[in-house]
N, C-alpha and C. Protein backbone atom coordinates (compact mmCIF):
# COMPACT_ATOMS: atom_id res chain seq x y z
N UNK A 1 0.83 -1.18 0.00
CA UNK A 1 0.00 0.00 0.00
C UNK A 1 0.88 1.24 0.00
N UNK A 2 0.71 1.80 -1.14
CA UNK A 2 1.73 3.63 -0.83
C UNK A 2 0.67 4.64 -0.56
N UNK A 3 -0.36 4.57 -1.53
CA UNK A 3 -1.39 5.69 -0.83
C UNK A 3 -1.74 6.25 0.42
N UNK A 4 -1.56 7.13 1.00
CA UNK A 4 -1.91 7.59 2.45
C UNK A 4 -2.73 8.58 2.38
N UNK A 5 -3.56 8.90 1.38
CA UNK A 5 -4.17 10.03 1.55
C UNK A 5 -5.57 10.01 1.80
N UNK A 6 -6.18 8.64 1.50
CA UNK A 6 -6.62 7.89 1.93
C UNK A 6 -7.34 7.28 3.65
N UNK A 7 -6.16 7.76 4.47
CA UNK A 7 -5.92 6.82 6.02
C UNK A 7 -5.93 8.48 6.68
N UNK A 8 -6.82 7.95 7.61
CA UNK A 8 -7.12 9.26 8.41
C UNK A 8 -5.65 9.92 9.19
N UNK A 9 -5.97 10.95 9.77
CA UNK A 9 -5.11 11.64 10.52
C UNK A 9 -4.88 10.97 11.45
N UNK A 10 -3.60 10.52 12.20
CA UNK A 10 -3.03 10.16 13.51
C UNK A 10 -3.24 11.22 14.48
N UNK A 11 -3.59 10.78 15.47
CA UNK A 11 -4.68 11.78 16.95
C UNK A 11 -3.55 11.26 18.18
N UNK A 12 -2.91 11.42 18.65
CA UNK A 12 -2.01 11.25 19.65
C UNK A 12 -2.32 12.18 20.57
N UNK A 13 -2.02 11.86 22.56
CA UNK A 13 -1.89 12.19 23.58
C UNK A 13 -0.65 11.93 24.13
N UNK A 14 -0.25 13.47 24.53
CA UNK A 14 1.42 13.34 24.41
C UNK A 14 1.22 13.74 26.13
N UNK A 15 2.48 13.75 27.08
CA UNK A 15 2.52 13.58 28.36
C UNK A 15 2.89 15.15 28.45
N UNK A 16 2.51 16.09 28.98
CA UNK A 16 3.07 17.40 28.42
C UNK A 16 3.80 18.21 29.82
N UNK A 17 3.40 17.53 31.05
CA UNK A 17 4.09 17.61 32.65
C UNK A 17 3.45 16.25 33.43
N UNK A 18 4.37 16.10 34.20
CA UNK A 18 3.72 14.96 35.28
C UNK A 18 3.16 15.35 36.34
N UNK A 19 1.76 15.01 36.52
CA UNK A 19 0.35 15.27 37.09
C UNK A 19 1.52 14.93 39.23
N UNK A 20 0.44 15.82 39.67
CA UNK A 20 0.80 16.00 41.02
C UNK A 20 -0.62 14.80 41.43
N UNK A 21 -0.43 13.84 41.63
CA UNK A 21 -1.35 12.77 42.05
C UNK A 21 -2.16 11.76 40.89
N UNK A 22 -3.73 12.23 41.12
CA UNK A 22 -4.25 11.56 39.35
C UNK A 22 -4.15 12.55 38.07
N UNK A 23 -3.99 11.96 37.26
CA UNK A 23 -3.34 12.45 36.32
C UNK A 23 -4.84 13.26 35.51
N UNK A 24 -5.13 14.41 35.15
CA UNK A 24 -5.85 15.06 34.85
C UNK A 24 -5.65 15.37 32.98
N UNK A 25 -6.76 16.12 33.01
CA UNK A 25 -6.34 16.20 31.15
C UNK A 25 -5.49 17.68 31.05
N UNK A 26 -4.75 18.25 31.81
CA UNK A 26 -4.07 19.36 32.01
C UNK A 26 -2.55 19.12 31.49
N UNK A 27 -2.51 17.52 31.90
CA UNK A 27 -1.11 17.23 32.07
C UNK A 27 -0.94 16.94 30.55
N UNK A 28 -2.21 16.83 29.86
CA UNK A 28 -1.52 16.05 28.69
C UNK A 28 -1.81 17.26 27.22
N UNK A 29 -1.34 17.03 26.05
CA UNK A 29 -2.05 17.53 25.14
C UNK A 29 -2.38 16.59 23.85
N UNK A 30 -2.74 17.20 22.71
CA UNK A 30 -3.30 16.42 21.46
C UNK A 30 -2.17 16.77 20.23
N UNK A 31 -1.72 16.29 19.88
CA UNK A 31 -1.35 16.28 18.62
C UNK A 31 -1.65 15.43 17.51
N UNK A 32 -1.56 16.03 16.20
CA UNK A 32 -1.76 14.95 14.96
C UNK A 32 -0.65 15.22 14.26
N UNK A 33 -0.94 14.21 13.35
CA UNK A 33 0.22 13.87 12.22
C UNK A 33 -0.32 12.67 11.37
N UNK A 34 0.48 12.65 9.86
CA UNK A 34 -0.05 12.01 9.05
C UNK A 34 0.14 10.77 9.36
N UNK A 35 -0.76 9.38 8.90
CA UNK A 35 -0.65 8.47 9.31
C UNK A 35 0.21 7.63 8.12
N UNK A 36 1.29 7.17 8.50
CA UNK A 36 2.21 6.73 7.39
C UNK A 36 1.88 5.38 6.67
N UNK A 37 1.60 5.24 5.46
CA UNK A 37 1.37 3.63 5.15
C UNK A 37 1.63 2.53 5.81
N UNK A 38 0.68 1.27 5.79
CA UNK A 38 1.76 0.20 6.89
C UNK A 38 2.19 -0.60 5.93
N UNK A 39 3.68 -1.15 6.78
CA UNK A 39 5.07 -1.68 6.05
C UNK A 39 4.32 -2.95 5.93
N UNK A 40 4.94 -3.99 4.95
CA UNK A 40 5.11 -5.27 4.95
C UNK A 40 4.57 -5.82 6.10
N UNK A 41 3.22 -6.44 6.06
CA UNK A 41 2.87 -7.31 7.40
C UNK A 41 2.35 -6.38 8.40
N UNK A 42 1.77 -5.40 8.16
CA UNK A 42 1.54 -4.64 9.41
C UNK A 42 0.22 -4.04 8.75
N UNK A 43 -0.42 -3.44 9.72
CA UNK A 43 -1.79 -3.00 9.63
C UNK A 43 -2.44 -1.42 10.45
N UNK A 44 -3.05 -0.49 9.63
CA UNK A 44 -3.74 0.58 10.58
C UNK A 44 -4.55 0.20 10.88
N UNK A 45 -4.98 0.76 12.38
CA UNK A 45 -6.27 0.49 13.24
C UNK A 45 -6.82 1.82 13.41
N UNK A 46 -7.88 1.88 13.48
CA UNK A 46 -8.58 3.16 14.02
C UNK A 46 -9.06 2.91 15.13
N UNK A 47 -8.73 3.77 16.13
CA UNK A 47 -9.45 3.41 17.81
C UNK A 47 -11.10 3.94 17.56
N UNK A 48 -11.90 3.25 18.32
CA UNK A 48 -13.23 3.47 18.28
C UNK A 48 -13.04 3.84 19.93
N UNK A 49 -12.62 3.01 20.21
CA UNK A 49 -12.20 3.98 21.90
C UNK A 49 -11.23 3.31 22.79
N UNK A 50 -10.83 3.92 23.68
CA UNK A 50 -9.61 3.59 24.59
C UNK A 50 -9.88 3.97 25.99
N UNK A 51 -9.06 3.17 27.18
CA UNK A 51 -9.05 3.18 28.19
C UNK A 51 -7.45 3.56 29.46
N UNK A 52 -8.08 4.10 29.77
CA UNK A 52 -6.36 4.46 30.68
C UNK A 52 -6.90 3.79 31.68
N UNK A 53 -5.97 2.35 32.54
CA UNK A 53 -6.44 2.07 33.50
C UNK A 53 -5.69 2.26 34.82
N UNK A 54 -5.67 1.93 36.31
CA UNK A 54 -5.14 2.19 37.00
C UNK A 54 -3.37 2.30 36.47
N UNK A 55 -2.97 1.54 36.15
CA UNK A 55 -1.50 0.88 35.70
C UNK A 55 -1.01 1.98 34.65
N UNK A 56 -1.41 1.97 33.69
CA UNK A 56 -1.23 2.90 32.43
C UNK A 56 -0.76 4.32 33.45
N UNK A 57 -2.17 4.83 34.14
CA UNK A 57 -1.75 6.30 34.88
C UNK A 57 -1.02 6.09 36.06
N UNK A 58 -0.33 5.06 36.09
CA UNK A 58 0.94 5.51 37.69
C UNK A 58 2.09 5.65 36.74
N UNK A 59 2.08 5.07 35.32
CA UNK A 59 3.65 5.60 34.27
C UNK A 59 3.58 7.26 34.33
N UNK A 60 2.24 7.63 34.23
CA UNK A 60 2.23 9.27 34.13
C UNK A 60 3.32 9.85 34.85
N UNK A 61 3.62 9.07 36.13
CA UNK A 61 3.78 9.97 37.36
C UNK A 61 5.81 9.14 37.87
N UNK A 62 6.67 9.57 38.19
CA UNK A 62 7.88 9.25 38.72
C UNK A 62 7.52 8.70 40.75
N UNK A 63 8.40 7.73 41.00
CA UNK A 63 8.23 7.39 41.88
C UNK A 63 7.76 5.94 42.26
N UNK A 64 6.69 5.47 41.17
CA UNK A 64 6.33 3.73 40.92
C UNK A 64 7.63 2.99 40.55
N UNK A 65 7.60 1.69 40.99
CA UNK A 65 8.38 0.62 41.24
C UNK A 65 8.58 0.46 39.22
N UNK A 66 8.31 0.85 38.79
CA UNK A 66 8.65 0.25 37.16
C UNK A 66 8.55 1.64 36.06
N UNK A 67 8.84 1.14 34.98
CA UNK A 67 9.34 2.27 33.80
C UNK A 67 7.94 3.62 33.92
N UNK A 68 8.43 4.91 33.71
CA UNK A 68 7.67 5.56 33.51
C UNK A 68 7.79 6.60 32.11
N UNK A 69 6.43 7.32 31.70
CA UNK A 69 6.43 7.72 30.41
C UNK A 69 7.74 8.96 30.45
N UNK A 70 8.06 9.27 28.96
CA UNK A 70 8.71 10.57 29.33
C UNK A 70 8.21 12.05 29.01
N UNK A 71 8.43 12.56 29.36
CA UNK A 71 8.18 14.33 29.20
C UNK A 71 7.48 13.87 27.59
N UNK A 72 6.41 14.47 26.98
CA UNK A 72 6.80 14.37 25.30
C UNK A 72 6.11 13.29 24.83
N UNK A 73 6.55 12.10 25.95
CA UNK A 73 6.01 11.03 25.46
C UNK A 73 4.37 10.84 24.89
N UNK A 74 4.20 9.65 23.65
CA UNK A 74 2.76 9.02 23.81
C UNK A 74 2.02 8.44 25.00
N UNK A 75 1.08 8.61 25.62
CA UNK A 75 0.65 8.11 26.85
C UNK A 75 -0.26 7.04 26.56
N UNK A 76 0.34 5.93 26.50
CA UNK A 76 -0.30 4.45 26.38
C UNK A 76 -1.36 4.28 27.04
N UNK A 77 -2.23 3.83 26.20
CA UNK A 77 -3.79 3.05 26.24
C UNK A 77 -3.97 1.75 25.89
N UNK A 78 -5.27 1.18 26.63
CA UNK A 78 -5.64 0.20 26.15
C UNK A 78 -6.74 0.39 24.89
N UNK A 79 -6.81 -0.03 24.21
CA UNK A 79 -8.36 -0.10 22.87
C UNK A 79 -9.04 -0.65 22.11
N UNK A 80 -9.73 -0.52 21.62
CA UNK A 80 -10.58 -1.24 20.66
C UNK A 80 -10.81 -0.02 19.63
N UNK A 81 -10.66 -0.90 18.07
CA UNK A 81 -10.79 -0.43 16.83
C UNK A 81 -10.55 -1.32 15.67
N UNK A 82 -10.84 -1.24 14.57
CA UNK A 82 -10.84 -1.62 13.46
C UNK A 82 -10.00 -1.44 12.33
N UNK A 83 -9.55 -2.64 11.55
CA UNK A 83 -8.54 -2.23 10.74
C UNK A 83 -9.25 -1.50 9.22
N UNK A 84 -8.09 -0.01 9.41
CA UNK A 84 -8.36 0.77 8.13
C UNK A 84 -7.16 0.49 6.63
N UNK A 85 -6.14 -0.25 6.84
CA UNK A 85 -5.59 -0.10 5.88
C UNK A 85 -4.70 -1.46 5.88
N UNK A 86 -4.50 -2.61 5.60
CA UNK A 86 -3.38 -3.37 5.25
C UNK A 86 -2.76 -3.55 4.27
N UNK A 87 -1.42 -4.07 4.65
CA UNK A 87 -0.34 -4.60 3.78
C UNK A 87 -0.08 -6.23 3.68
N UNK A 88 -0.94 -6.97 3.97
CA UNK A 88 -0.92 -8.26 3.92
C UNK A 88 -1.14 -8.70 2.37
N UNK A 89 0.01 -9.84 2.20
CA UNK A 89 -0.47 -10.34 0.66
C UNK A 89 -1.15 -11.50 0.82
């Protein structure tokens, strides 16, 4: 597949400061960008919707026992959606 004009806009939530407790929609912002063809074997999804669950929002924050997001970063979700574009032969 080379066409992309086609495949909707990429909608990203970027980490934009780390939240003083639960993580609020203050901390974060929106950006887009074009959604790039998928390579060999790979596939676009479109989220129909997503979930941040307890786990996901303690990365928001420094101080938890395991990896956390960075400044900038995408802020990982869980989701459900449908595939808009493959490269499968």
């Amino acid at each position: 597949m080379s066409d992309t004009a086609s495949l909707p806009e990429n909608t990203k939530v970027v980490l934009s400061h780390y939240p003083e407790g639960t993580p609020t929609a203050d901390c974060m912002s929106i950006e887009t960008e074009p959604t790039p063809a998928p390579e060999a074997g790979h596939v676009v999804i479109k989220n129909d919707s997503v979930s941040i669950d307890a786990w996901i929002a303690t990365t928001m924050s420094k101080g938890w026992l395991h990896e956390f997001m960075p400044l900038g970063g995408t802020v990982t979700a869980l989701g459900v959606g449908h595939v808009v574009a493959s490269n499968f032969e």
